[in-house]
N, C-alpha and C. Protein backbone atom coordinates (compact mmCIF):
# COMPACT_ATOMS: atom_id res chain seq x y z
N UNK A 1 -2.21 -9.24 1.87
CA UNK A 1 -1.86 -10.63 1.64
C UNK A 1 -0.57 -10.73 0.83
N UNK A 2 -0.39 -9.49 -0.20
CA UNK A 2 1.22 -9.83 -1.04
C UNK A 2 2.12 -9.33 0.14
N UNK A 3 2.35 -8.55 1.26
CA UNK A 3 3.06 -7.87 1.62
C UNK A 3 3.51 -9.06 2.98
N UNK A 4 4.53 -9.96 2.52
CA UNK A 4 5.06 -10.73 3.67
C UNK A 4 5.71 -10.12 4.90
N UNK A 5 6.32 -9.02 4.37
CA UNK A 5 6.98 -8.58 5.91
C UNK A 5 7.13 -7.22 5.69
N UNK A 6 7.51 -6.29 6.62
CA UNK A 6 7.74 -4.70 6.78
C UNK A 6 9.11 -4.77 8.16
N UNK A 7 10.04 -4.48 7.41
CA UNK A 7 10.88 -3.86 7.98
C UNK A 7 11.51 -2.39 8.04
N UNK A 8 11.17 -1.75 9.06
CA UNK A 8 11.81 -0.29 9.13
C UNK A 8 13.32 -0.23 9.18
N UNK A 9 13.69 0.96 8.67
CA UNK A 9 15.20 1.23 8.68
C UNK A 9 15.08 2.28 9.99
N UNK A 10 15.65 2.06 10.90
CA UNK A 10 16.02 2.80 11.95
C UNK A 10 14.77 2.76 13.38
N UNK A 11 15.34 3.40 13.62
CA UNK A 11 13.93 3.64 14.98
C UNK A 11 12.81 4.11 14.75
N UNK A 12 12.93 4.65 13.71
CA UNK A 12 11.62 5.50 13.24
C UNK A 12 10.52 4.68 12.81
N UNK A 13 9.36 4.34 13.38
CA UNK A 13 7.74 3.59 13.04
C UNK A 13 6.94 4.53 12.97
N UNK A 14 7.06 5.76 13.00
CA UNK A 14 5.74 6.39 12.00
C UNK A 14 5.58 7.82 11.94
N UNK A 15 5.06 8.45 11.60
CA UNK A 15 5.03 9.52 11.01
C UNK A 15 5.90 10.33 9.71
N UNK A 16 5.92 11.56 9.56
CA UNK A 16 6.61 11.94 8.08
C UNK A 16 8.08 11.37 8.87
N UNK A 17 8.29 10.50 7.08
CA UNK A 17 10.13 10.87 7.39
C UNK A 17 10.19 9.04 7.80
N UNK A 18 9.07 8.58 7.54
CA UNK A 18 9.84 6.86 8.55
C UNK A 18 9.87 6.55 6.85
N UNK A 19 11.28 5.54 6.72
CA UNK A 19 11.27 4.62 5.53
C UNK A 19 11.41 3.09 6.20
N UNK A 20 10.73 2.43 5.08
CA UNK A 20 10.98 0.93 5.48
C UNK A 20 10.76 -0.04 3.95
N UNK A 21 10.90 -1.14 4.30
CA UNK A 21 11.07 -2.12 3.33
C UNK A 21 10.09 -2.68 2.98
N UNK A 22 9.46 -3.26 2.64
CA UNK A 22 7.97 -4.16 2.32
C UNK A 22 8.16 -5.34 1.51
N UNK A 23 8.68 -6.67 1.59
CA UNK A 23 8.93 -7.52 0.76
C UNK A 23 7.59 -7.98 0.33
N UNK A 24 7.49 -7.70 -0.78
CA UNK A 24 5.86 -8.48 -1.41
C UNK A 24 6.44 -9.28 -2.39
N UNK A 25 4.91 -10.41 -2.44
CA UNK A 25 4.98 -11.34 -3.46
C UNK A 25 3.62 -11.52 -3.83
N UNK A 26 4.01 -11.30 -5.33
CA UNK A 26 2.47 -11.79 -6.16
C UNK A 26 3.13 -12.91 -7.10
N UNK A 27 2.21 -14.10 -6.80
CA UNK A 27 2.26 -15.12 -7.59
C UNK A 27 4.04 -15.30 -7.56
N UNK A 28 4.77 -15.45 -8.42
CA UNK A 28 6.03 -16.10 -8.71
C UNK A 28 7.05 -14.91 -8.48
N UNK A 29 6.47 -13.91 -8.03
CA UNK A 29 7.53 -12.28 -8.69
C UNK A 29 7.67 -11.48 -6.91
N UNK A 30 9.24 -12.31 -6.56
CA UNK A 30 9.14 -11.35 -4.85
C UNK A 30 9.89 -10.30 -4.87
N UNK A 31 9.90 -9.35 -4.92
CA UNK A 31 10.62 -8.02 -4.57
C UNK A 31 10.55 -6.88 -3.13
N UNK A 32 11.43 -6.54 -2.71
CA UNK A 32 11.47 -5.37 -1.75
C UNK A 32 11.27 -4.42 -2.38
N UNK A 33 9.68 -3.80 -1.63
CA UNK A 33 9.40 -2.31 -2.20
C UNK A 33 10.04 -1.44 -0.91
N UNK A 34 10.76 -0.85 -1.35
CA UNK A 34 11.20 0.38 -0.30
C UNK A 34 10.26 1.70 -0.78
N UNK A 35 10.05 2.28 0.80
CA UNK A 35 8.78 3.10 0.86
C UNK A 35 9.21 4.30 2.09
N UNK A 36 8.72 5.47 2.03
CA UNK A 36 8.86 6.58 2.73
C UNK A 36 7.97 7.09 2.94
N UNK A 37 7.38 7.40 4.33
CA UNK A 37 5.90 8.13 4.60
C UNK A 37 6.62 9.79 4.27
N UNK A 38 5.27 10.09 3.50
CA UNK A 38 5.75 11.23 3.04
C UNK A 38 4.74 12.73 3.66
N UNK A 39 3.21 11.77 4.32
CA UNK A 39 2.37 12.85 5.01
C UNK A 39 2.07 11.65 6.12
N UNK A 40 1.33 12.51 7.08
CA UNK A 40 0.76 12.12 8.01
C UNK A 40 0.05 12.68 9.22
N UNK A 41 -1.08 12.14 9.34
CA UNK A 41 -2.35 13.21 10.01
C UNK A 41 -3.04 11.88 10.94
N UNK A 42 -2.62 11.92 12.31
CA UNK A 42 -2.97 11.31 13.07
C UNK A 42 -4.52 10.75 12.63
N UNK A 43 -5.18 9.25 12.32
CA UNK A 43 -6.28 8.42 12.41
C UNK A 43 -7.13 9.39 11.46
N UNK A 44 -6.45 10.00 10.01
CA UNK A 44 -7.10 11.11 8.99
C UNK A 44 -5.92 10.46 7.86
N UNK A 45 -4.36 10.35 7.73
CA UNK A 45 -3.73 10.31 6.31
C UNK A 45 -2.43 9.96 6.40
N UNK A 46 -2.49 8.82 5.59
CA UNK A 46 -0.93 8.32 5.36
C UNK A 46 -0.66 8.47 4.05
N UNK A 47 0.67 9.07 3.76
CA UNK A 47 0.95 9.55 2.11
C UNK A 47 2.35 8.47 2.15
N UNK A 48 2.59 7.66 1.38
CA UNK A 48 3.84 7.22 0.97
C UNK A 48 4.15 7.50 -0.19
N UNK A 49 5.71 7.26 -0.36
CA UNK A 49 6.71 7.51 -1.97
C UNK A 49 7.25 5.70 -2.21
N UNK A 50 6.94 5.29 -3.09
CA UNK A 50 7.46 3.98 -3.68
C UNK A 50 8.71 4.44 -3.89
N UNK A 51 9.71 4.02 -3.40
CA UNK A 51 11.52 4.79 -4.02
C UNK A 51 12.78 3.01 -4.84
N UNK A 52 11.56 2.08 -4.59
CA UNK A 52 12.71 0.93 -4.93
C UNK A 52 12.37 0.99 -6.31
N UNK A 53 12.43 -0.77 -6.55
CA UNK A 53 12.48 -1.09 -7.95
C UNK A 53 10.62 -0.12 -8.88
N UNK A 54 9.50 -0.66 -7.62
CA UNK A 54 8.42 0.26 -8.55
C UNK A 54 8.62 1.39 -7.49
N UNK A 55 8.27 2.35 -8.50
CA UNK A 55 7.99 3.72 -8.02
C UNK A 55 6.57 4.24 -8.29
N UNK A 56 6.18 5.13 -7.71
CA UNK A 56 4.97 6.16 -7.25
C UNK A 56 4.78 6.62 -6.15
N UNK A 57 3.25 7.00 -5.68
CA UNK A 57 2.86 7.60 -4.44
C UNK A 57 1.62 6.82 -4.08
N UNK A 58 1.33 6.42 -3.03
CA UNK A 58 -0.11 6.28 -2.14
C UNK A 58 -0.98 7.15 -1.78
N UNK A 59 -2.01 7.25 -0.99
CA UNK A 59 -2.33 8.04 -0.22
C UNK A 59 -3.81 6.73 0.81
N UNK A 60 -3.40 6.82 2.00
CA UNK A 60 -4.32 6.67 2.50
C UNK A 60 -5.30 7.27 3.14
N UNK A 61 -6.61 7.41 3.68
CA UNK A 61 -7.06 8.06 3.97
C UNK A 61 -8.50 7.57 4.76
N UNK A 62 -8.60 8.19 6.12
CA UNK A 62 -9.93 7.75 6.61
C UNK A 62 -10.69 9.38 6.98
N UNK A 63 -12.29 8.80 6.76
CA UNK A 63 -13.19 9.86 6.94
C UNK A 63 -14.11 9.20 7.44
N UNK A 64 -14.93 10.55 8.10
CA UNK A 64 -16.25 9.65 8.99
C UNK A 64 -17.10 9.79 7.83
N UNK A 65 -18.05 8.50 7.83
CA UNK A 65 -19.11 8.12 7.09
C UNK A 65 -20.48 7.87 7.86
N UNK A 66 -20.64 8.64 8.91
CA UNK A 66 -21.88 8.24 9.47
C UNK A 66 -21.73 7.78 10.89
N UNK A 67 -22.84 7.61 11.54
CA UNK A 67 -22.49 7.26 13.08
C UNK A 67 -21.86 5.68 12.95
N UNK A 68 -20.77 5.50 13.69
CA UNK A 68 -20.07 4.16 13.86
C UNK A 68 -19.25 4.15 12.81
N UNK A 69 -19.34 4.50 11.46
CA UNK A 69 -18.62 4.46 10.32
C UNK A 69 -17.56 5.19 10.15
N UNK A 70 -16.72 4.29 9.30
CA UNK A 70 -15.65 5.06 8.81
C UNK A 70 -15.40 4.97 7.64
N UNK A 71 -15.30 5.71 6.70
CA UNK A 71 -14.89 5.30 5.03
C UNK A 71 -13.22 5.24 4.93
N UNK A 72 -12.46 4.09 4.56
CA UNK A 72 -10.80 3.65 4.66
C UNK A 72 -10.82 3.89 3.01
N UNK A 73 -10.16 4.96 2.55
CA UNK A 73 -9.60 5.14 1.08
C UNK A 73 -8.37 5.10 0.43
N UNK A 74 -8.23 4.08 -0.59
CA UNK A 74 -6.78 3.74 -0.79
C UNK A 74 -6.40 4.05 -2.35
N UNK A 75 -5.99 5.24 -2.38
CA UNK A 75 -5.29 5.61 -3.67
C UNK A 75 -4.26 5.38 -3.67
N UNK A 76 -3.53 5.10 -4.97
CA UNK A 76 -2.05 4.57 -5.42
C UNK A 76 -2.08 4.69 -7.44
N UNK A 77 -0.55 5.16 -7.32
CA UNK A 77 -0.16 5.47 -8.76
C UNK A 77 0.99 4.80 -8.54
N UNK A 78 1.40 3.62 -9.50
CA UNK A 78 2.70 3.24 -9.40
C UNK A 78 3.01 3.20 -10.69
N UNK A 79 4.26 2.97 -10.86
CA UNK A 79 5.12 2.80 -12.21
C UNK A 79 6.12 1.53 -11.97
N UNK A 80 5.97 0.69 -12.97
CA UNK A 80 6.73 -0.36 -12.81
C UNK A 80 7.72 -0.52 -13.49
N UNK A 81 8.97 -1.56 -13.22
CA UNK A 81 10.08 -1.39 -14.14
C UNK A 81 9.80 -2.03 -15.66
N UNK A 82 10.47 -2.42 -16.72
CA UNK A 82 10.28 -2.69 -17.95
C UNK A 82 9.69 -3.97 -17.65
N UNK A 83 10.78 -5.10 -16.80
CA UNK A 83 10.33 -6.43 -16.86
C UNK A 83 9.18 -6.94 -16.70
N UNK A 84 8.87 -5.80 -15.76
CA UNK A 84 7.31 -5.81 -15.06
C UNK A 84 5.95 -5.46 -15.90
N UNK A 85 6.50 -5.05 -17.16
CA UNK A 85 5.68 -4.85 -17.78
C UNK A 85 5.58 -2.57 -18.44
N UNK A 86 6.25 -2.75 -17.51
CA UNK A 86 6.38 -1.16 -17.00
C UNK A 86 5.14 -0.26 -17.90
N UNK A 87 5.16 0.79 -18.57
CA UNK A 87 4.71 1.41 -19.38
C UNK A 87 3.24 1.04 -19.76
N UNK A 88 3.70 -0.52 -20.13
CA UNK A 88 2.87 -0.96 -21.43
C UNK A 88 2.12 -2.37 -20.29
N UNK A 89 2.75 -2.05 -19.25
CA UNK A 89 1.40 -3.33 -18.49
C UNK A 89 0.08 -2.97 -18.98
N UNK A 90 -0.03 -4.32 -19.19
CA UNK A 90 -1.23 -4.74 -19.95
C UNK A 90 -2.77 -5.12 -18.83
N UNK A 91 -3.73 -4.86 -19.63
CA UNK A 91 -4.94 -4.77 -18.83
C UNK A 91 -5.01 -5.99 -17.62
N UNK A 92 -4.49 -7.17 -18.65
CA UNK A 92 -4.12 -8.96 -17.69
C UNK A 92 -3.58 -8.31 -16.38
N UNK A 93 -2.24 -7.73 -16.21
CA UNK A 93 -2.05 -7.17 -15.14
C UNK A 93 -2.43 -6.14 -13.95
N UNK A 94 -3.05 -5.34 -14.93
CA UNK A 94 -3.79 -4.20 -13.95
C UNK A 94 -5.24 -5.20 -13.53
N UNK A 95 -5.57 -6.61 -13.81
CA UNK A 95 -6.56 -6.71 -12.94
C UNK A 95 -6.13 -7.56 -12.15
N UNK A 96 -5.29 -8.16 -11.91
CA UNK A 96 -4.25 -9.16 -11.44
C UNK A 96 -3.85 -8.04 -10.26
N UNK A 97 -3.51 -7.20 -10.22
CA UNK A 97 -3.10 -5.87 -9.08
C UNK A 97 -4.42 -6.06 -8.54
N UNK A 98 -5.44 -5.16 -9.01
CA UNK A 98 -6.60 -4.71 -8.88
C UNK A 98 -7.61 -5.71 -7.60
N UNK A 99 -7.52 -7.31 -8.25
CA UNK A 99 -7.97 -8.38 -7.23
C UNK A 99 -7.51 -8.73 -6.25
N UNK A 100 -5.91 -8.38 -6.58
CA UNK A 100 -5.39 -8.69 -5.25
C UNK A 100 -5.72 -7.27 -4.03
N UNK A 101 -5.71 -6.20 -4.35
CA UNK A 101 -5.94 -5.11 -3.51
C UNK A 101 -7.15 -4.85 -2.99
N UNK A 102 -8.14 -5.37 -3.95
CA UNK A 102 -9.14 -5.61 -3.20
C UNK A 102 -9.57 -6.94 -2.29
N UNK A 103 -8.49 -8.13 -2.45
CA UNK A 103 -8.68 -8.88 -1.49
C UNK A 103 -8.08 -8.52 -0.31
N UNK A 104 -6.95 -7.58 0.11
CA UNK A 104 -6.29 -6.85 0.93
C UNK A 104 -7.20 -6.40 1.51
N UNK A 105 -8.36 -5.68 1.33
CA UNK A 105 -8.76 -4.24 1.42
C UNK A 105 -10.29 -5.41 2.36
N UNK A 106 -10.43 -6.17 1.74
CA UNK A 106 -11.68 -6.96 2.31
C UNK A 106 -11.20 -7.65 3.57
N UNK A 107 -9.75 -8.33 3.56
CA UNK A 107 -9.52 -8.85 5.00
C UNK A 107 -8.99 -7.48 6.35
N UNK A 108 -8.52 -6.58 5.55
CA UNK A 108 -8.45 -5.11 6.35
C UNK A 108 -9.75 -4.71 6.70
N UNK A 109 -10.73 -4.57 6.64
CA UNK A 109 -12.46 -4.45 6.54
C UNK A 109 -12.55 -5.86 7.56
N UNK A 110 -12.55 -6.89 7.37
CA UNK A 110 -12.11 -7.87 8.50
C UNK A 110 -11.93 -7.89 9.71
N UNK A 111 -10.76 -7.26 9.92
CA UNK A 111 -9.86 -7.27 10.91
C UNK A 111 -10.47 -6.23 11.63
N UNK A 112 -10.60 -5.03 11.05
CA UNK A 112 -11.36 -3.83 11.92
C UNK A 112 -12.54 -4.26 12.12
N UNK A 113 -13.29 -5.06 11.73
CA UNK A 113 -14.74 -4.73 12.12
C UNK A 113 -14.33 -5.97 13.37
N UNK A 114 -13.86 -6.46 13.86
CA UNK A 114 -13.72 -8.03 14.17
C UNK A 114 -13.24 -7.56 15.50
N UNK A 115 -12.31 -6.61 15.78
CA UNK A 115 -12.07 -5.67 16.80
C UNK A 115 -13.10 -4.71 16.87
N UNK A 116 -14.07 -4.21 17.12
CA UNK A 116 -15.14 -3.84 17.71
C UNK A 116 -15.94 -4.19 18.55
């Protein structure tokens, strides 16, 4: 839901080595996250590098959970700049992230089950 648009730089849409843009907005604060898949394992793992203003790494990840199931796992370490709170973001913010990713994560859970 923060991530308004994804634009790739070049021809490249996926696997190691594609970079692209991600303009997100939370609440009042819009920035381009530029991003680089950094692994990738066909319908098993997507690894990205945060390289713009925030930096870190992702990792996505699916595993079978049972007949029909799939478990979708979304790790992420970011670092933000000063304005952002950087270092010293405060708990207010890490749950302010936190709600929004899990409202992401519930309409993604959505969308897949909805296509079945």
């Amino acid at each position: 839901a923060d991530a308004e648009s994804i634009n790739f730089h070049g021809d490249q849409t996926s696997g190691v080595g594609t970079t692209f843009a991600c303009v997100t907005k939370v609440g009042p604060v819009r920035l381009t996250d530029e991003m680089e898949v950094t692994q990738w394992a066909d319908e098993e793992a997507m690894g990205v590098a945060h390289t713009g203003i925030v930096t870190g790494v992702g990792l996505f990840t699916l595993t079978a959970a049972g007949p029909g199931r799939t478990e979708f796992r979304w790790e992420e370490e970011l670092h933000f700049p000063k304005w952002m709170g950087g270092p010293l973001r405060n708990s207010v913010g890490d749950r302010i992230l936190r709600l929004i990713w899990q409202r992401n994560l519930k309409r993604l859970k959505a969308t897949v089950e909805s296509r079945v």
